[in-house]
C-alpha atoms as a PDB file:
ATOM      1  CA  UNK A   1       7.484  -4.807  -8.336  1.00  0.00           C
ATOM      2  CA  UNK A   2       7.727  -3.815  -4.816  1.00  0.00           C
ATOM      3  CA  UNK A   3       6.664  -4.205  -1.219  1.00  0.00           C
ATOM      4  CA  UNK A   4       5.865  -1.553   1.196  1.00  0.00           C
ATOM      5  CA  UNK A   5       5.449  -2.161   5.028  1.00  0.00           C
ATOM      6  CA  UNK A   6       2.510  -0.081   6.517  1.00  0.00           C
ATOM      7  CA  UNK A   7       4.938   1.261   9.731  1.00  0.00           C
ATOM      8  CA  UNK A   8       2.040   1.793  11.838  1.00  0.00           C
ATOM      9  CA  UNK A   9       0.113  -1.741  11.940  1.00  0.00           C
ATOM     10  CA  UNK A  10       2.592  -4.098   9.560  1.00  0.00           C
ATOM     11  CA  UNK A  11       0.152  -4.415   6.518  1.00  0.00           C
ATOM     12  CA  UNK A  12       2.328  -5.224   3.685  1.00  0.00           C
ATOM     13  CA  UNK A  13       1.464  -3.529   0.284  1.00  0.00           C
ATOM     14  CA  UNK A  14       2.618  -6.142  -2.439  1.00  0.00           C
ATOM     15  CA  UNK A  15       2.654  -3.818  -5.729  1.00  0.00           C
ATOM     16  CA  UNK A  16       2.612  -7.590  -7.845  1.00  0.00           C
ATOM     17  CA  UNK A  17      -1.175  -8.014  -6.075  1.00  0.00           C
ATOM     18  CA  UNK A  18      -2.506  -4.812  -5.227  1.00  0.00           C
ATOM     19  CA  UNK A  19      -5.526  -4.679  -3.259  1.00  0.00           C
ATOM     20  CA  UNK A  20      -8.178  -5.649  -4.994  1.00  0.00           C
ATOM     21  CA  UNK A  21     -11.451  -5.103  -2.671  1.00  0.00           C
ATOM     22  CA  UNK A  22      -9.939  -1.714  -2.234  1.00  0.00           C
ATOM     23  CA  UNK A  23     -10.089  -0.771  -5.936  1.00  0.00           C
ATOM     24  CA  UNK A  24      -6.384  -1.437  -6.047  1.00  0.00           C
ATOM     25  CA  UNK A  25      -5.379  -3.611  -9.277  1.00  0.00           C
ATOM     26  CA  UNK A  26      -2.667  -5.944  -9.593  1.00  0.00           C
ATOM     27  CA  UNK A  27       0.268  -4.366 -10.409  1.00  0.00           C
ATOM     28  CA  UNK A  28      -0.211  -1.155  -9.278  1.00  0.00           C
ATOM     29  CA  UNK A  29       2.754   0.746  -8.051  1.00  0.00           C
ATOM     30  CA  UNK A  30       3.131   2.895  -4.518  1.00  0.00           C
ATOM     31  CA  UNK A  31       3.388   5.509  -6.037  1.00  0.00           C
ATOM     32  CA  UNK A  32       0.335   5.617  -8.520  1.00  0.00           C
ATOM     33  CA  UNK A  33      -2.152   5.057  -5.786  1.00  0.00           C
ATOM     34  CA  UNK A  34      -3.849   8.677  -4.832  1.00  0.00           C
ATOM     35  CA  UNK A  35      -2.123  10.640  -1.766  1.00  0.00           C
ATOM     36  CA  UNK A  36      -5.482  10.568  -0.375  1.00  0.00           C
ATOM     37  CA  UNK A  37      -5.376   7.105   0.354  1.00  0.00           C
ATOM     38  CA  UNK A  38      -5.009   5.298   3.785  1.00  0.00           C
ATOM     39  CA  UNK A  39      -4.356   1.757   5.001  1.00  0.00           C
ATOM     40  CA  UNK A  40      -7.367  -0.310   4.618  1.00  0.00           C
ATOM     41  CA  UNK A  41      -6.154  -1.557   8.249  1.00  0.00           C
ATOM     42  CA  UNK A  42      -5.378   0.999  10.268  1.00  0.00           C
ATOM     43  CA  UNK A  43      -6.238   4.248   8.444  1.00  0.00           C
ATOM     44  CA  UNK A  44      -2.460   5.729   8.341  1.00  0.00           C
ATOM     45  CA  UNK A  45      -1.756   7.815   5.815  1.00  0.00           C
ATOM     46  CA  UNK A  46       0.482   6.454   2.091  1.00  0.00           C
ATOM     47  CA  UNK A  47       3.433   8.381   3.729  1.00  0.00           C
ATOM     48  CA  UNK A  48       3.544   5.262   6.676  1.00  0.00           C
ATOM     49  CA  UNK A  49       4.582   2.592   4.135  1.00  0.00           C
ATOM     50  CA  UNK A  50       8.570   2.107   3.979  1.00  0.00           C
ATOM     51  CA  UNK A  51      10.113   0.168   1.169  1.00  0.00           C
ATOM     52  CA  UNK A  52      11.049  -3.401   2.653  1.00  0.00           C
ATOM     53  CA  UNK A  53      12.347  -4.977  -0.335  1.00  0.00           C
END
């Protein structure tokens, strides 16, 4: 599993915990979330979230 760093406000997407009260379930990988979706923070696009680890 993987973590992703949202570029724009710093949210961290942790693939190992997903994001649940966004529909997101544990273990979901970067890249099997839909393009449509956006930071539940900040609203940036999938494309702002670099690989930090």
């Amino acid at each position: 599993m993987k973590r992703y760093l949202c570029d724009v406000c710093g949210l961290i997407y942790d693939e190992a915990e997903g994001i649940p009260d966004e529909g997101i379930a544990p273990g979901t990988l970067l890249e099997d979330i839909p393009d449509d979706w956006v930071c539940p923070d900040c609203g940036a696009t999938k494309s702002a979230f670099i690989l930090i680890d």
